[in-house]
PDB file of N, CA and C in Angstrom:
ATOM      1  N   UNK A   1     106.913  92.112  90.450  1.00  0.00           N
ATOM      2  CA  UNK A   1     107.766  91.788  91.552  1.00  0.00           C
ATOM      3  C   UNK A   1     107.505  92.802  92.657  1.00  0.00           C
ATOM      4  N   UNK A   2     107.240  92.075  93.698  1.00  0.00           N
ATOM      5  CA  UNK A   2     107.484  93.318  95.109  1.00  0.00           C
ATOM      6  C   UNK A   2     108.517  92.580  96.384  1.00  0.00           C
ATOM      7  N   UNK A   3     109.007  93.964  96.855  1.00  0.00           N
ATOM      8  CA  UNK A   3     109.952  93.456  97.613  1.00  0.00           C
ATOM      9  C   UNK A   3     109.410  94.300  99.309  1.00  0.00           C
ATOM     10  N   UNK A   4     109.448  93.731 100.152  1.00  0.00           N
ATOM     11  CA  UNK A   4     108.884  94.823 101.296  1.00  0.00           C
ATOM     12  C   UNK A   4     110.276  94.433 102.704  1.00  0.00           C
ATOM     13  N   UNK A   5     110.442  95.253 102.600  1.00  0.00           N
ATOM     14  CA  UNK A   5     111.717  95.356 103.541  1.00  0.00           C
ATOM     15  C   UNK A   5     111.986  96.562 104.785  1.00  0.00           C
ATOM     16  N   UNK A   6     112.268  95.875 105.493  1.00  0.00           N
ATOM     17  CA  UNK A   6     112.721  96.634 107.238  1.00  0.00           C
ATOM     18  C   UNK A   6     113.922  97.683 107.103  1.00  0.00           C
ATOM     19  N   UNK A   7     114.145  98.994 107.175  1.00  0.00           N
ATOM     20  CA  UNK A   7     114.503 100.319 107.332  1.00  0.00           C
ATOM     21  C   UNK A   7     115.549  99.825 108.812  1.00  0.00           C
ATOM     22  N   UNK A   8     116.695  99.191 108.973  1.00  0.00           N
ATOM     23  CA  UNK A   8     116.781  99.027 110.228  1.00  0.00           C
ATOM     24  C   UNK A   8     117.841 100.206 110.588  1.00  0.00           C
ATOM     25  N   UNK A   9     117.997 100.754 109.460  1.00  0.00           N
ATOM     26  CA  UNK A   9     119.016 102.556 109.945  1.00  0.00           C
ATOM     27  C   UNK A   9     117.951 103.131 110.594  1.00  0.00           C
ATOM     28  N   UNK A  10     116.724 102.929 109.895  1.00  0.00           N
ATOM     29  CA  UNK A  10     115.186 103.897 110.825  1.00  0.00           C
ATOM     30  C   UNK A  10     115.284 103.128 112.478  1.00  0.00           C
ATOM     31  N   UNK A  11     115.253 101.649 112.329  1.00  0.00           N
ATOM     32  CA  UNK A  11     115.046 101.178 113.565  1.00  0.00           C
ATOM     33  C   UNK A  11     116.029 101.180 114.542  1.00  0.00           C
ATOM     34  N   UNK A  12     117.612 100.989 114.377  1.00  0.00           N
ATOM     35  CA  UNK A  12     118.755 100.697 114.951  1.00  0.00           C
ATOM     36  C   UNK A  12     118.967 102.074 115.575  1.00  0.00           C
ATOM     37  N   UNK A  13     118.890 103.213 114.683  1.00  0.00           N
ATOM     38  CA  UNK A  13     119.273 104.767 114.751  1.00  0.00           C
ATOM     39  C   UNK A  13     118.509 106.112 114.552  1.00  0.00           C
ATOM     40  N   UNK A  14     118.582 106.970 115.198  1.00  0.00           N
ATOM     41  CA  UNK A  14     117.987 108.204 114.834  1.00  0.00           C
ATOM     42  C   UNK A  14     117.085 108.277 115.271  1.00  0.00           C
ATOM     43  N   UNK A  15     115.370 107.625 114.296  1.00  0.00           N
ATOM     44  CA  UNK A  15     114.343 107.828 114.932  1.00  0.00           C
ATOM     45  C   UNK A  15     113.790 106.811 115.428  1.00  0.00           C
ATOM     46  N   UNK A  16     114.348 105.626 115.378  1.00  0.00           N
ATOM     47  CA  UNK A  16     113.716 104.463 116.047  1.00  0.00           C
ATOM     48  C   UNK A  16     112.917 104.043 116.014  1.00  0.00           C
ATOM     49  N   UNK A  17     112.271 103.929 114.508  1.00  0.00           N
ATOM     50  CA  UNK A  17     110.765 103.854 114.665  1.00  0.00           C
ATOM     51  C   UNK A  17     110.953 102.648 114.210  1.00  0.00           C
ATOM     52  N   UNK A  18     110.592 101.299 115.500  1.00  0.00           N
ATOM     53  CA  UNK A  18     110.627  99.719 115.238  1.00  0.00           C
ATOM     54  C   UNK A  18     109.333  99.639 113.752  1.00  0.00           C
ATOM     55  N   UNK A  19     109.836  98.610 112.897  1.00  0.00           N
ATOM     56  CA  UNK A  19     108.534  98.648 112.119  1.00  0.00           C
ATOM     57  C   UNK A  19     108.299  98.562 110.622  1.00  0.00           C
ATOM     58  N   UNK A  20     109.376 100.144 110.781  1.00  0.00           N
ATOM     59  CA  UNK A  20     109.378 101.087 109.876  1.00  0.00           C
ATOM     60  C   UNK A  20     110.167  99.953 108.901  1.00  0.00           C
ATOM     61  N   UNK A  21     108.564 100.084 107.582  1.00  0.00           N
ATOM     62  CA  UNK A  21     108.970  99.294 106.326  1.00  0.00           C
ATOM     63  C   UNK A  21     108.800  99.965 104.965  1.00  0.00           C
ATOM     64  N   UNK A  22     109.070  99.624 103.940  1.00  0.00           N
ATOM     65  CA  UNK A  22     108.702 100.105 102.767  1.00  0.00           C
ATOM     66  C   UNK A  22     108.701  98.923 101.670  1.00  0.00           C
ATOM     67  N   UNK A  23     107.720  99.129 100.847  1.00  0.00           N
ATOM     68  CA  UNK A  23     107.514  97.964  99.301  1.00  0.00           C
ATOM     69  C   UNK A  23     108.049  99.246  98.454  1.00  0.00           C
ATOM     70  N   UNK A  24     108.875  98.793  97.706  1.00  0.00           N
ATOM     71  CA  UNK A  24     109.144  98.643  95.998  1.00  0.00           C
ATOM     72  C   UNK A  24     108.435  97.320  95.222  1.00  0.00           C
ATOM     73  N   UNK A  25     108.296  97.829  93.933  1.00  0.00           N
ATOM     74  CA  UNK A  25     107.509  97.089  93.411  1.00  0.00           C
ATOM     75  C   UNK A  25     107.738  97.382  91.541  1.00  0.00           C
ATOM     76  N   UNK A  26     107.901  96.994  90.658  1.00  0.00           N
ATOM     77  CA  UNK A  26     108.081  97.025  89.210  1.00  0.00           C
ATOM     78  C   UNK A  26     107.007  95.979  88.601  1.00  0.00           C
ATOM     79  N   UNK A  27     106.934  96.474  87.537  1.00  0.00           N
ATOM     80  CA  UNK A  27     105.899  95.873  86.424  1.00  0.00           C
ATOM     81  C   UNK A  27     106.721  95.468  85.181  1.00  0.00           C
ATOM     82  N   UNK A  28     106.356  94.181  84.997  1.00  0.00           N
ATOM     83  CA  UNK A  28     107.289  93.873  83.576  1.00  0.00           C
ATOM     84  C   UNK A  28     106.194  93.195  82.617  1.00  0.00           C
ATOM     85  N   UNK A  29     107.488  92.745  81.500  1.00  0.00           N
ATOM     86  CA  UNK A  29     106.355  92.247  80.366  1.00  0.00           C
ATOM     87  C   UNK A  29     105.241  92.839  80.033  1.00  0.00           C
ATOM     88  N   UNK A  30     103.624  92.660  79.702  1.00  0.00           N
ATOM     89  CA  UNK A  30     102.813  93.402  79.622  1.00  0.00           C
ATOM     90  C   UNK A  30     102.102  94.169  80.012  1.00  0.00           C
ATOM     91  N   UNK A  31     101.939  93.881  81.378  1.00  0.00           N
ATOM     92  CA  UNK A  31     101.873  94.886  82.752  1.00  0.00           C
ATOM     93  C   UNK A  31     102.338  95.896  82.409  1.00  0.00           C
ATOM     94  N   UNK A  32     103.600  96.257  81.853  1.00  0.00           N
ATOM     95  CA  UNK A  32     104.372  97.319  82.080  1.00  0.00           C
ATOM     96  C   UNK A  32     104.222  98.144  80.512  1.00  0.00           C
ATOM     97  N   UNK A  33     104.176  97.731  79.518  1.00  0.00           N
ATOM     98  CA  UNK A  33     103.656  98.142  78.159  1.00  0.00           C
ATOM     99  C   UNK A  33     102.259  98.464  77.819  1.00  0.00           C
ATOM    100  N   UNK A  34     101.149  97.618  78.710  1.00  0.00           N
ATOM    101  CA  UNK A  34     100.235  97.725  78.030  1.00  0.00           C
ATOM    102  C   UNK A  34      99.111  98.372  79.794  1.00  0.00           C
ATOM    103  N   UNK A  35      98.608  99.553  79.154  1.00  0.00           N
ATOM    104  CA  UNK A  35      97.489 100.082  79.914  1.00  0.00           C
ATOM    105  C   UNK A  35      96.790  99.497  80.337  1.00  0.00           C
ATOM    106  N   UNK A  36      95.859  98.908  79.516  1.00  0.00           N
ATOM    107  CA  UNK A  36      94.925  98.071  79.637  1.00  0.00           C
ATOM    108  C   UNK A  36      94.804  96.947  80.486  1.00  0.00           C
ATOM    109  N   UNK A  37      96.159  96.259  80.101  1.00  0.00           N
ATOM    110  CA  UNK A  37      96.458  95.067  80.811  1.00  0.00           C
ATOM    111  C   UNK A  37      96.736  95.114  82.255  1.00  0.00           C
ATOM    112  N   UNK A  38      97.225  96.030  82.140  1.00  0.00           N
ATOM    113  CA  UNK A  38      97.980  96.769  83.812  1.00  0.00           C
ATOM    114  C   UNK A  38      96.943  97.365  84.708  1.00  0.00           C
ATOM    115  N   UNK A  39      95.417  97.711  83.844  1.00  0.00           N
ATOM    116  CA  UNK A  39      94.376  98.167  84.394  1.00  0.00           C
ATOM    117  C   UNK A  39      93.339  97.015  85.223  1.00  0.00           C
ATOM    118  N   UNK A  40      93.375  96.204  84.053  1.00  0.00           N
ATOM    119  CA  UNK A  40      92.733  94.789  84.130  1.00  0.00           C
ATOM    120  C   UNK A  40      93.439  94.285  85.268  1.00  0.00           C
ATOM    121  N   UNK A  41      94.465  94.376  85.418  1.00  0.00           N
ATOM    122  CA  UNK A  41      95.408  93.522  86.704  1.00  0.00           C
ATOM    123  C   UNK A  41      94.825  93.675  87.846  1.00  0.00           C
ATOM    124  N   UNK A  42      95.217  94.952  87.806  1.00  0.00           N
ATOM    125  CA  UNK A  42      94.770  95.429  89.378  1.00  0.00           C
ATOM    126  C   UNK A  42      93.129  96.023  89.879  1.00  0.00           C
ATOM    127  N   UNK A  43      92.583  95.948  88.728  1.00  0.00           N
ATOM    128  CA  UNK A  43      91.264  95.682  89.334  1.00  0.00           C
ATOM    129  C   UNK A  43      90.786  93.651  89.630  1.00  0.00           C
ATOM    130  N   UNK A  44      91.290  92.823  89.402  1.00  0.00           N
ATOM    131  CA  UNK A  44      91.062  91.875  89.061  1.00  0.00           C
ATOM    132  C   UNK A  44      91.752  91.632  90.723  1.00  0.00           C
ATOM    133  N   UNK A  45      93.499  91.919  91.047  1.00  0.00           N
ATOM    134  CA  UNK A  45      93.989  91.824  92.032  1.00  0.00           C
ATOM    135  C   UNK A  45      93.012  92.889  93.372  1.00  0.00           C
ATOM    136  N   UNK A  46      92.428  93.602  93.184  1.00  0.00           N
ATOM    137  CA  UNK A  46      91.518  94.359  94.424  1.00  0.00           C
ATOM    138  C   UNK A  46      92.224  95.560  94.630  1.00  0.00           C
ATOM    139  N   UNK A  47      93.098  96.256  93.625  1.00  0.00           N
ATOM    140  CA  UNK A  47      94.047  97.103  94.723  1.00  0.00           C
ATOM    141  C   UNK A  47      93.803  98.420  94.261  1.00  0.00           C
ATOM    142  N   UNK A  48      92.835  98.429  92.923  1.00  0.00           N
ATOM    143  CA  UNK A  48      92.769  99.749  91.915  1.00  0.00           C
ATOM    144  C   UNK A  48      94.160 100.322  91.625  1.00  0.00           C
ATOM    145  N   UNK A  49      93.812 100.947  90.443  1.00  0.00           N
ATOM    146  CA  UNK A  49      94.843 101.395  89.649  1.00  0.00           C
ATOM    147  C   UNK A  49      96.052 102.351  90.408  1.00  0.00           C
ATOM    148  N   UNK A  50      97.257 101.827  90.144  1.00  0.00           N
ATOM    149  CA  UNK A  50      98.522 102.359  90.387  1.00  0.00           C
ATOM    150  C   UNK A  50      99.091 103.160  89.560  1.00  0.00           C
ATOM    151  N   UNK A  51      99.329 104.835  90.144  1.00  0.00           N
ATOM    152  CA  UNK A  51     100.569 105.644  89.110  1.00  0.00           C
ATOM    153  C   UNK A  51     102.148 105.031  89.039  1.00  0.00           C
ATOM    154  N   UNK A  52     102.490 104.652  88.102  1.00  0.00           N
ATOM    155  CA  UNK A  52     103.542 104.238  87.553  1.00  0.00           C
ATOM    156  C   UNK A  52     104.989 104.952  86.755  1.00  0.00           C
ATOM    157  N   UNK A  53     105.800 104.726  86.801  1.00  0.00           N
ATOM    158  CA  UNK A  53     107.105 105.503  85.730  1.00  0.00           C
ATOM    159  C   UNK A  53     106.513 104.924  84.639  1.00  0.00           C
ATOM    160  N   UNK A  54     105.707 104.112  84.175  1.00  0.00           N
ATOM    161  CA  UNK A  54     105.857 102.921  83.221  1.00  0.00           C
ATOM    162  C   UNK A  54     105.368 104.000  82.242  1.00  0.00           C
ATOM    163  N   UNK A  55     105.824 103.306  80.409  1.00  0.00           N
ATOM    164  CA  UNK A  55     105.525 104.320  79.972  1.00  0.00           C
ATOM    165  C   UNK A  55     103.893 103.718  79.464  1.00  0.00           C
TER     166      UNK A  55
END
């Protein structure tokens, strides 16, 4: 799952920086258990390997 969402306290206030976004993102099911699989993913998706909490 990824979620990518607009900061609009960044944009509305303070520093104003129009724009300003950030992704969260979690791994479930085997993605998230298995190395391998989670390795295979994201070379397969183009994005190379991601550091994770996952264990």
């Amino acid at each position: 799952m990824v979620v990518e969402a607009e900061h609009l306290c960044v944009t509305l206030r303070g520093v104003q920086a129009v724009g300003a976004t950030t992704i969260t993102s979690t791994l479930l099911g085997n993605l998230r258990e298995d190395v391998r699989s989670r390795a295979e993913f994201f070379t397969l998706a183009g994005v190379g390997a991601r550091r994770t909490g996952a264990p």
